[in-house]
C-alpha atoms as a PDB file:
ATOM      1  CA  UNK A   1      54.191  33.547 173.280  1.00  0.00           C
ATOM      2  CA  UNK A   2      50.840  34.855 172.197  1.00  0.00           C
ATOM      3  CA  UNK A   3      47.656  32.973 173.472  1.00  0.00           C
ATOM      4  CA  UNK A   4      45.386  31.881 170.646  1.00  0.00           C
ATOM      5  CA  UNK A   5      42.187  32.896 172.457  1.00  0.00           C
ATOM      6  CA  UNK A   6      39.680  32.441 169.710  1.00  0.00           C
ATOM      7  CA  UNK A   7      41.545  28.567 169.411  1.00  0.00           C
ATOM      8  CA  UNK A   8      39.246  25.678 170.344  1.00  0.00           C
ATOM      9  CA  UNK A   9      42.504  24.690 171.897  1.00  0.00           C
ATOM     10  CA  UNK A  10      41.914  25.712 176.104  1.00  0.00           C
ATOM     11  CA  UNK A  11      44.251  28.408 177.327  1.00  0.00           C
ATOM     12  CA  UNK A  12      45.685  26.647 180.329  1.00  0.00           C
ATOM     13  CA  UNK A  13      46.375  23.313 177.782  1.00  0.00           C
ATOM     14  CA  UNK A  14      48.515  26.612 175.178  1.00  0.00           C
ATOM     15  CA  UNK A  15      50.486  27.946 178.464  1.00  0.00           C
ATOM     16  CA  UNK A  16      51.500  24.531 179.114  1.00  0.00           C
ATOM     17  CA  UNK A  17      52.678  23.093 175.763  1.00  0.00           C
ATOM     18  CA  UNK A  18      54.566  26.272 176.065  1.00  0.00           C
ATOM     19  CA  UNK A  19      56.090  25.571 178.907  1.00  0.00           C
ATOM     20  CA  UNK A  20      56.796  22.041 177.610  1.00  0.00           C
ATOM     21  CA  UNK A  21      58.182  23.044 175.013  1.00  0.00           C
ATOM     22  CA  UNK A  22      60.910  25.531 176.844  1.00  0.00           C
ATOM     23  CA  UNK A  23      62.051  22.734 179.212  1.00  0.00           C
ATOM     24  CA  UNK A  24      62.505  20.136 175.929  1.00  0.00           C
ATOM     25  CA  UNK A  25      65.079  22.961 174.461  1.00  0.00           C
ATOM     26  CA  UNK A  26      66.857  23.572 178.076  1.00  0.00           C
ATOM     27  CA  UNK A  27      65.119  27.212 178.619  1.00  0.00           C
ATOM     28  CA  UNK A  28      64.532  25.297 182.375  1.00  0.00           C
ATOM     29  CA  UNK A  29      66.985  22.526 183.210  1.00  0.00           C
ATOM     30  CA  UNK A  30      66.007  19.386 185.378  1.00  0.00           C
ATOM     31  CA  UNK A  31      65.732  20.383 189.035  1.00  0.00           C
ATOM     32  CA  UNK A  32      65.033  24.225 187.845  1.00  0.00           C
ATOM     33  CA  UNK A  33      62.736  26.405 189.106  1.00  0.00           C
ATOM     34  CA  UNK A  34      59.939  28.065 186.919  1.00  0.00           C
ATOM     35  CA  UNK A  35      58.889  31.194 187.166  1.00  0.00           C
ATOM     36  CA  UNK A  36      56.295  31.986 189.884  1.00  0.00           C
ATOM     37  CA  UNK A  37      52.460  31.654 189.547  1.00  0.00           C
ATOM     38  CA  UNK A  38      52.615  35.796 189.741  1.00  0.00           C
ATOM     39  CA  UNK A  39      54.979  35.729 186.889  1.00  0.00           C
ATOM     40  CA  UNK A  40      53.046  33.541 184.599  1.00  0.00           C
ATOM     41  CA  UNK A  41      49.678  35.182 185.051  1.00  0.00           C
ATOM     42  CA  UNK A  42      51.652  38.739 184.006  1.00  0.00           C
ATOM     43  CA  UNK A  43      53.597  36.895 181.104  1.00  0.00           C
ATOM     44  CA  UNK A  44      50.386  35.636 179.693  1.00  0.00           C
ATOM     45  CA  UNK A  45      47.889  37.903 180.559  1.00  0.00           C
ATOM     46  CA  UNK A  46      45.927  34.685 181.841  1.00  0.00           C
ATOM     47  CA  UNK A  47      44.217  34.487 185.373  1.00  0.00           C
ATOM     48  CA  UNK A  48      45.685  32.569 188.251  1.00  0.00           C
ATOM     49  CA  UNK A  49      43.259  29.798 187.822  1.00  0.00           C
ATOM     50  CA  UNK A  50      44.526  29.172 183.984  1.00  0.00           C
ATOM     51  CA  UNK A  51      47.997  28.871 185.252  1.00  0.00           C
ATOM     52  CA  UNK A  52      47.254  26.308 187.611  1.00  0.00           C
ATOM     53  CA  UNK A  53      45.486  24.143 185.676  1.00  0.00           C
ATOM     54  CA  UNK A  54      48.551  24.620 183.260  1.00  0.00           C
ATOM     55  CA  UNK A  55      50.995  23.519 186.094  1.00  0.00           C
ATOM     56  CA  UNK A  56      48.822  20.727 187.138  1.00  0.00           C
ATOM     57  CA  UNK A  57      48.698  19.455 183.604  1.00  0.00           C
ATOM     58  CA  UNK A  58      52.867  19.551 183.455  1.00  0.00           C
ATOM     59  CA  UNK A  59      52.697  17.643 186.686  1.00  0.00           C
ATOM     60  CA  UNK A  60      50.384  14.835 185.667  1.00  0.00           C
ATOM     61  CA  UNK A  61      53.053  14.503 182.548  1.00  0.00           C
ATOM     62  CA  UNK A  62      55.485  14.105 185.555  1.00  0.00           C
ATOM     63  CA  UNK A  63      57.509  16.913 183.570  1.00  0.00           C
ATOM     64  CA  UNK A  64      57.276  19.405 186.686  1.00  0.00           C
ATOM     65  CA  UNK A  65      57.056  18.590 190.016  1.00  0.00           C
ATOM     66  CA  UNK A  66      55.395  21.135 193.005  1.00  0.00           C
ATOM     67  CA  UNK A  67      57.141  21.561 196.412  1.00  0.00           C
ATOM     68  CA  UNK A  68      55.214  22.853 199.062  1.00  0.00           C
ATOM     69  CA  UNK A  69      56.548  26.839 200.366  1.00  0.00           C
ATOM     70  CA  UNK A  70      59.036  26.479 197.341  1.00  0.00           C
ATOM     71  CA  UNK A  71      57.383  26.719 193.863  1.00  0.00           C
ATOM     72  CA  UNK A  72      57.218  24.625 190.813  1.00  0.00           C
ATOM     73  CA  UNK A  73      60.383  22.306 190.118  1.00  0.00           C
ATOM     74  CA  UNK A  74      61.475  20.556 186.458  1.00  0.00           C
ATOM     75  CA  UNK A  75      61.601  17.081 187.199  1.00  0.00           C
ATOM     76  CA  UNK A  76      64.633  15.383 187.822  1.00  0.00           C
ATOM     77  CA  UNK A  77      66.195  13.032 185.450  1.00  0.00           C
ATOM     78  CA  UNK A  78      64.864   9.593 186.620  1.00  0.00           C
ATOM     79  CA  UNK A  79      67.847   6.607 187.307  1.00  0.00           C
ATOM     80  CA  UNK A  80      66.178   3.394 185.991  1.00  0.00           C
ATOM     81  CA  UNK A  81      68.077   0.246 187.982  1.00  0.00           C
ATOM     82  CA  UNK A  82      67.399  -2.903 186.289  1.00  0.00           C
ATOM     83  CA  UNK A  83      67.458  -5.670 189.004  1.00  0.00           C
ATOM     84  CA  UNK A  84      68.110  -8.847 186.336  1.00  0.00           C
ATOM     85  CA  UNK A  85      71.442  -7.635 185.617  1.00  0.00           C
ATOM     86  CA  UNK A  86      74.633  -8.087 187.774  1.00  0.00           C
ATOM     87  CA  UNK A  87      75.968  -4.066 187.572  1.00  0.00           C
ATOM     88  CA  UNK A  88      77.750  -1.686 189.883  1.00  0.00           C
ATOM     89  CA  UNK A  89      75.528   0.867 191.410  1.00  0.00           C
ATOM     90  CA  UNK A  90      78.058   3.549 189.647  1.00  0.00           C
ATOM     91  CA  UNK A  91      78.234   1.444 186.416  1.00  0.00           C
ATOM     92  CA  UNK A  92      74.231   1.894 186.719  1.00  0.00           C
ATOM     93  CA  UNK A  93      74.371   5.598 185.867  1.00  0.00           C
ATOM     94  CA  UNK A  94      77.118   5.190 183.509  1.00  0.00           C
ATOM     95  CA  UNK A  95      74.750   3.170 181.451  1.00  0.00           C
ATOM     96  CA  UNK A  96      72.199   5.930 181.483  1.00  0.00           C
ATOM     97  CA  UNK A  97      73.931   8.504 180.150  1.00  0.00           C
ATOM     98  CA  UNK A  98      75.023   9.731 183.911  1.00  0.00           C
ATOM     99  CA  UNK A  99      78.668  10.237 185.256  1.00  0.00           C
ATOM    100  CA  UNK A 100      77.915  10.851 188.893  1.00  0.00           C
ATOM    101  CA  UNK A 101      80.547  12.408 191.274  1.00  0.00           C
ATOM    102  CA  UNK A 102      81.600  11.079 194.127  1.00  0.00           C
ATOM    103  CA  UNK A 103      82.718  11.589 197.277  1.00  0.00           C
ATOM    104  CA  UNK A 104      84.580   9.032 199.315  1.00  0.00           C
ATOM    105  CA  UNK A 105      83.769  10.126 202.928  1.00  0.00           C
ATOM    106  CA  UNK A 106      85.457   7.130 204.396  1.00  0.00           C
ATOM    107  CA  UNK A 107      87.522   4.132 204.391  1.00  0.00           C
ATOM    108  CA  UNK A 108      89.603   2.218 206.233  1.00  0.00           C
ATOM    109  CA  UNK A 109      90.491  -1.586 207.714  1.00  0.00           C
ATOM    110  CA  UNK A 110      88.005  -2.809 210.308  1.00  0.00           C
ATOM    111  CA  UNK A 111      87.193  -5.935 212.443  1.00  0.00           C
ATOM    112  CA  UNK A 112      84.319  -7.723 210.693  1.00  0.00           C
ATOM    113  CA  UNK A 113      80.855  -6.572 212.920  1.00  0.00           C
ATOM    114  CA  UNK A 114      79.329  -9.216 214.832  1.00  0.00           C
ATOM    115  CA  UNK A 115      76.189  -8.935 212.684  1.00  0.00           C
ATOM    116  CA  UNK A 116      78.235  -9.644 209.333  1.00  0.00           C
ATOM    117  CA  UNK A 117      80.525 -12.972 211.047  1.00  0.00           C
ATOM    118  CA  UNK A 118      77.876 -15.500 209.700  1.00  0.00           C
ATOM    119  CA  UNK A 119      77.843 -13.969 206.337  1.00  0.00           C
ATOM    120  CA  UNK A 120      81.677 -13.520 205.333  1.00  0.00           C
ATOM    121  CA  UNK A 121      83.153 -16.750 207.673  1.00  0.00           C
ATOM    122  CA  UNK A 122      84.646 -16.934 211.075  1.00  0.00           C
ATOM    123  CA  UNK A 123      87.808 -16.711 209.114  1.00  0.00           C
ATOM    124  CA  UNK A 124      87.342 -13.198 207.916  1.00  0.00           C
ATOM    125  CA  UNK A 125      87.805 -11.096 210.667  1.00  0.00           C
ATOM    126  CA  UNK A 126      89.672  -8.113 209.199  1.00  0.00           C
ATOM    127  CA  UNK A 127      87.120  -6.146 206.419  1.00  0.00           C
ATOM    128  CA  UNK A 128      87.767  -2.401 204.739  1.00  0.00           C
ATOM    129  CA  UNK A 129      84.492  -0.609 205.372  1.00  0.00           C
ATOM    130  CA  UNK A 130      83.786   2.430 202.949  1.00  0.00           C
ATOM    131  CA  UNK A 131      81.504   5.343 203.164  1.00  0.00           C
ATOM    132  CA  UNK A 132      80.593   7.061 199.680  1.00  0.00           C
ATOM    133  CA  UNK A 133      78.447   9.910 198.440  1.00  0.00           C
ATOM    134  CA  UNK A 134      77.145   9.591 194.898  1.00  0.00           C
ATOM    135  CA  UNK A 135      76.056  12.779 193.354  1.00  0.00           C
ATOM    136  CA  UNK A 136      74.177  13.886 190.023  1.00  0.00           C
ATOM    137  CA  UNK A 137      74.491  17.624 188.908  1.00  0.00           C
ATOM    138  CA  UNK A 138      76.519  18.225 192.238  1.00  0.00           C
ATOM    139  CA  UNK A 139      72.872  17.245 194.187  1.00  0.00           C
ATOM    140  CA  UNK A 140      73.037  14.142 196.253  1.00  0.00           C
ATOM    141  CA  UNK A 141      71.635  10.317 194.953  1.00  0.00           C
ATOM    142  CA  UNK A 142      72.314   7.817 197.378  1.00  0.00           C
ATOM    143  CA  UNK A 143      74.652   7.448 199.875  1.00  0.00           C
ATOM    144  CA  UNK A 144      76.586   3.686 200.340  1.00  0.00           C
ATOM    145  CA  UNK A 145      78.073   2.038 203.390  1.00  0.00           C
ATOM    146  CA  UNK A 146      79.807  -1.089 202.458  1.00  0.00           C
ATOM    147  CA  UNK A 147      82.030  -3.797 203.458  1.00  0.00           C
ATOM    148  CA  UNK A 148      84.649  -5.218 201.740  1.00  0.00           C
ATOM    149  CA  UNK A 149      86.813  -8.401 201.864  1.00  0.00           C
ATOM    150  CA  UNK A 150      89.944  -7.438 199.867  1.00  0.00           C
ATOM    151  CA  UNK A 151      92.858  -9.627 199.831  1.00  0.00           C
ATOM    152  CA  UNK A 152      95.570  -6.877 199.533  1.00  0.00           C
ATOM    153  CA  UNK A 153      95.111  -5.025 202.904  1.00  0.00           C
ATOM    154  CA  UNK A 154      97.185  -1.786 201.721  1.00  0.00           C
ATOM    155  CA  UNK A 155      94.828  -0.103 199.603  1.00  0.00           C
ATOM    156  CA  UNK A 156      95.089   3.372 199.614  1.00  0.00           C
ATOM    157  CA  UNK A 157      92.638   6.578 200.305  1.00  0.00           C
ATOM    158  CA  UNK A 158      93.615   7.785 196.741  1.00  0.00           C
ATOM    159  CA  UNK A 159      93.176   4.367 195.134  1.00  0.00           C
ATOM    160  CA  UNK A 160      89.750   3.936 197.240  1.00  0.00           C
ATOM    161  CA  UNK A 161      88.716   6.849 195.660  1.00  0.00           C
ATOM    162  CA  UNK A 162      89.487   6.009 192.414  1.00  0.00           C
ATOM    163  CA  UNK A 163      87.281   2.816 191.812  1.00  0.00           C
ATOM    164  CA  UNK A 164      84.101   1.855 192.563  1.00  0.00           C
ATOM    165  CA  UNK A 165      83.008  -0.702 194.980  1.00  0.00           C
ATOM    166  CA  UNK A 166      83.262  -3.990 192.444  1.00  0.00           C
ATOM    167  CA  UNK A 167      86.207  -2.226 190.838  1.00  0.00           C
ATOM    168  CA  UNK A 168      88.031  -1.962 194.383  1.00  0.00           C
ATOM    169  CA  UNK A 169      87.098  -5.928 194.494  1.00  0.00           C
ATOM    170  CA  UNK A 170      88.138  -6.288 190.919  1.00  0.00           C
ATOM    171  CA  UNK A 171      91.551  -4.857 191.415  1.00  0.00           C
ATOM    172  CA  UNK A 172      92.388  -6.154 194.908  1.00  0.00           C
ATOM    173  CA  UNK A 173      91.164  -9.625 195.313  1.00  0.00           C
ATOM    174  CA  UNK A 174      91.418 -12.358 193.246  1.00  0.00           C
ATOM    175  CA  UNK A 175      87.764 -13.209 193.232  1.00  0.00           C
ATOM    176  CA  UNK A 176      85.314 -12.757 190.779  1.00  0.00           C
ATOM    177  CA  UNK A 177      81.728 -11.551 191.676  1.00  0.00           C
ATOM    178  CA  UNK A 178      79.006 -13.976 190.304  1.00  0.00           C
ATOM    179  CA  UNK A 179      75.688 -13.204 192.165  1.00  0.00           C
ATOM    180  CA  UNK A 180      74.482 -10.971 194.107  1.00  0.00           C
ATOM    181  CA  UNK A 181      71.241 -10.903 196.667  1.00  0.00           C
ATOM    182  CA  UNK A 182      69.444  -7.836 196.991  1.00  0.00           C
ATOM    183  CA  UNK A 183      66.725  -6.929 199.490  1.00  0.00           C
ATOM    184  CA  UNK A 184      64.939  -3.281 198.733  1.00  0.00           C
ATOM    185  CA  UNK A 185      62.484  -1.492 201.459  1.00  0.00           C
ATOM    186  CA  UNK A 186      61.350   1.875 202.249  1.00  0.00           C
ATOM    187  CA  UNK A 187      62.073   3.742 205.558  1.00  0.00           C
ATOM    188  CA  UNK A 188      62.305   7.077 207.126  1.00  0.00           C
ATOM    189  CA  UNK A 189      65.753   8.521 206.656  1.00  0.00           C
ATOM    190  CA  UNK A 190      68.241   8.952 210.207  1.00  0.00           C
ATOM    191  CA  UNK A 191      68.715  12.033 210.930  1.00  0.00           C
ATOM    192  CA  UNK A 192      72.272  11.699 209.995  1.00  0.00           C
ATOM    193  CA  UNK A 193      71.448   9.983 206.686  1.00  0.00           C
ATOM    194  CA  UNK A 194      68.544  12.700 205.888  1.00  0.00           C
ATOM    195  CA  UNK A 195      71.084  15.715 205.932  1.00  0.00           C
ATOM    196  CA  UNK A 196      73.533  13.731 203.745  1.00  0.00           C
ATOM    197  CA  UNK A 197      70.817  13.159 201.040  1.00  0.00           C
ATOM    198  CA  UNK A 198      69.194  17.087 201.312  1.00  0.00           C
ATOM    199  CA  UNK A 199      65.849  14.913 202.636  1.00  0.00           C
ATOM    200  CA  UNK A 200      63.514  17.055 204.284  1.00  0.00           C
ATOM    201  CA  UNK A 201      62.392  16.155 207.880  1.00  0.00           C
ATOM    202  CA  UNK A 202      60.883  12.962 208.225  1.00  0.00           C
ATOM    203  CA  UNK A 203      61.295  11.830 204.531  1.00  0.00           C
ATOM    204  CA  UNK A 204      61.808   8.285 203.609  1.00  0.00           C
ATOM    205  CA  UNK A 205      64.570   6.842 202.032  1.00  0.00           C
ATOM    206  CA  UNK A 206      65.301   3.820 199.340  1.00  0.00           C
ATOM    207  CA  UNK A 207      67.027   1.100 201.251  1.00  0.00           C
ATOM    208  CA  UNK A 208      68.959  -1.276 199.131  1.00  0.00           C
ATOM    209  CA  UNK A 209      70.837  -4.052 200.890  1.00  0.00           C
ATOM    210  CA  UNK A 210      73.400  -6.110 198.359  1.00  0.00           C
ATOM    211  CA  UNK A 211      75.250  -9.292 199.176  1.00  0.00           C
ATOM    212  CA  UNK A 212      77.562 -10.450 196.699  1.00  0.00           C
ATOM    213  CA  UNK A 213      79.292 -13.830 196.511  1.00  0.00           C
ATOM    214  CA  UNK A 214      82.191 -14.479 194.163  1.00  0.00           C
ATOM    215  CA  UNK A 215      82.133 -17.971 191.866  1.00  0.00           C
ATOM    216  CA  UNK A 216      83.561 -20.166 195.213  1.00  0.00           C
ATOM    217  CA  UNK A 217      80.177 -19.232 197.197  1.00  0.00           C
ATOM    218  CA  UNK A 218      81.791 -17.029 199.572  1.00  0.00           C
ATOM    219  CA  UNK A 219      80.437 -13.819 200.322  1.00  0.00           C
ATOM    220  CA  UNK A 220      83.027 -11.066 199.166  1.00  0.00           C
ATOM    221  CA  UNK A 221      80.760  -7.716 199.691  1.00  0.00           C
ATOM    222  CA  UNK A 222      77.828  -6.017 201.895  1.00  0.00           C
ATOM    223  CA  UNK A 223      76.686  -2.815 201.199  1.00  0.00           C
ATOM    224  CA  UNK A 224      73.551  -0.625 202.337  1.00  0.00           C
ATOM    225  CA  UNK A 225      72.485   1.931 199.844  1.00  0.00           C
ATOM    226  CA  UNK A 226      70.236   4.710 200.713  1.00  0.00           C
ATOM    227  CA  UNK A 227      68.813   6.221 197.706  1.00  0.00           C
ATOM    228  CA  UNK A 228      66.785   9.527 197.361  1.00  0.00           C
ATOM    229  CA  UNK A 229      63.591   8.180 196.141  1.00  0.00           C
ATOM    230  CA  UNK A 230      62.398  10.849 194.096  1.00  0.00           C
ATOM    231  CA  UNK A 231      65.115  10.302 191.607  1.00  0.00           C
ATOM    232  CA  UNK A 232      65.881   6.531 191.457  1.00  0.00           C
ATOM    233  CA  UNK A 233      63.404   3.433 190.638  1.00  0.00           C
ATOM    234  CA  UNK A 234      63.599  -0.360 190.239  1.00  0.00           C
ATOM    235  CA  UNK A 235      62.846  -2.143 187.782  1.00  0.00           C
ATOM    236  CA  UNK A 236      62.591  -6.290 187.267  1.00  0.00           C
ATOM    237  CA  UNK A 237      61.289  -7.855 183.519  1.00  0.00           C
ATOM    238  CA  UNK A 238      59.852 -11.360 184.633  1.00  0.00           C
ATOM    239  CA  UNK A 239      58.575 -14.123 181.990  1.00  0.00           C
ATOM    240  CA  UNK A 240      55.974 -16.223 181.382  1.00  0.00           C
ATOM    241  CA  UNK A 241      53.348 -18.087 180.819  1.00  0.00           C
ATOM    242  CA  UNK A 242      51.456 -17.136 184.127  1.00  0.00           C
ATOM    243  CA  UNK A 243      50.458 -20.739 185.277  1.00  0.00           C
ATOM    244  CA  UNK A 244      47.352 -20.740 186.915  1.00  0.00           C
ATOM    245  CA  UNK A 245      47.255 -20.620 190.801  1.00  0.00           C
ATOM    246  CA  UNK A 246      47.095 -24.052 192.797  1.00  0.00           C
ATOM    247  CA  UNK A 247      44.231 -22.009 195.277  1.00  0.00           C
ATOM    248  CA  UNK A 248      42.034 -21.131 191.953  1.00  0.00           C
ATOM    249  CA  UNK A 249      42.213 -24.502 190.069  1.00  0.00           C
ATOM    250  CA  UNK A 250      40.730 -26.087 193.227  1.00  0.00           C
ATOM    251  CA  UNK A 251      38.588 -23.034 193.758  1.00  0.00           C
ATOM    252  CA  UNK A 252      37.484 -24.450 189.734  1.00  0.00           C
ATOM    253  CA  UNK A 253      37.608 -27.920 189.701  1.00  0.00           C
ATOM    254  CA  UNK A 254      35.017 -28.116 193.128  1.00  0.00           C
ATOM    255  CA  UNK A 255      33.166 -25.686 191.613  1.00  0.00           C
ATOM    256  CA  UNK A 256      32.801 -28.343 188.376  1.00  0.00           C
ATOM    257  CA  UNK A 257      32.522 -31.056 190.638  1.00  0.00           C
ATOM    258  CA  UNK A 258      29.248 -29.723 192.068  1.00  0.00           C
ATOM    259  CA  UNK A 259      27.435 -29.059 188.782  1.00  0.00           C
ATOM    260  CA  UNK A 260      28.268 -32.680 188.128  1.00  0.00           C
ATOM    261  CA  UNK A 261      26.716 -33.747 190.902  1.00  0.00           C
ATOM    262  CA  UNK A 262      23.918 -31.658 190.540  1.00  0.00           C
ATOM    263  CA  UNK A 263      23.524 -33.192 186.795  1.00  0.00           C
END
């Protein structure tokens, strides 16, 4: 591209409608890496300063994102996760567009832990705990470690593999899933749980703790999520009308009480 520099149009605000522009038609993919600061001062014939006010501008769109030692990044495709309906974490991405890969790391019968007795029942003492990798364009999401009370105790590897954590529930247990609780917080990734998700040192991770409970009230699945935060977000719709807070209306009606008095 040519700059326009007689255009009332800034230079930095051309190079980065430019650059815009190439990422909308898939010259740089999400998660790509533009060309250096170096490169785009010699492509446009621009200084250093016009470029970075040109990246900074992309980055305030959220279009590009900077890493630090690294260079200048396409966002990543952003997975929206809409807490007021009952869904999968996998049939989440489905819904976006998104057919994640994944990688079942582990599975197999277990006693029910101590810290999970009160939850699924004295009664349940034999769970099948599962370890999964979830991954978008072959780059890691979230990683899930979840326990399962299945009624048919001889479920394969293969057929683990093969469903998702309500489908394995679906298919092998005669329960139906009609609520789920679901508890979100932020911490720094384990070490073990950083190198799994590509986290650099010290990052934090989404935590997402699910409960569910099939139609009888008894608890059927916990899992523990832990999401990559720069590519996932929550999001709840609530309704109204706001009613007004017990604190305020008292806060109001003394305050009307004293001008009556006053009267």
């Amino acid at each position: 591209m040519k700059l326009d520099r007689h255009s009332s149009v800034a230079m930095y605000v051309q190079i980065a409608d430019e650059l815009a522009r190439d990422i909308a038609q898939g010259k740089y993919p999400p998660s790509a890496r533009l060309p250096s600061e170096a490169n785009l001062v010699e492509k446009f014939a621009v200084s250093r300063v016009t470029v970075r006010l040109a990246i900074d501008q992309l980055c305030r769109q959220g279009i590009v994102t900077r890493k630090q030692g690294k260079g200048t990044f396409v966002s990543s495709q952003i997975m929206h996760h809409e807490l007021g309906d009952l869904e999968g974490f996998y049939d989440v991405l489905l819904k976006q567009g998104v057919v994640p890969q994944t990688q079942l790391l582990e599975f197999a019968p277990t006693l029910t832990p101590n810290e999970l007795v009160a939850s699924f029942g004295q009664a349940v003492t034999q769970l099948h705990f599962l370890k999964r990798l979830y991954l978008v364009d072959n780059k890691p999401i979230a990683i899930a470690y979840g326990y399962l009370w299945l009624d048919n105790a001889d479920v394969s590897w293969e057929e683990a593999q093969r469903y998702p954590i309500y489908g394995l529930i679906d298919h092998f247990t005669t329960a139906q899933i009609a609520r789920a609780d679901i508890r979100i917080r932020a911490e720094q990734a384990k070490r073990a749980i950083g190198r799994e998700l590509a986290l650099r040192s010290r990052a934090s991770t989404i935590v997402m703790q699910r409960t569910s409970y099939c139609t009888l009230g008894q608890v059927r699945e916990h899992s523990t999520f832990y999401i990559h935060p720069e590519n996932y977000e929550f999001k709840l719709s609530v309704s109204g009308p706001l009613p007004i807070s017990a604190s305020l209306f008292n806060t109001l009606q003394s305050t009307s009480d004293q001008h009556a008095s006053i009267a």
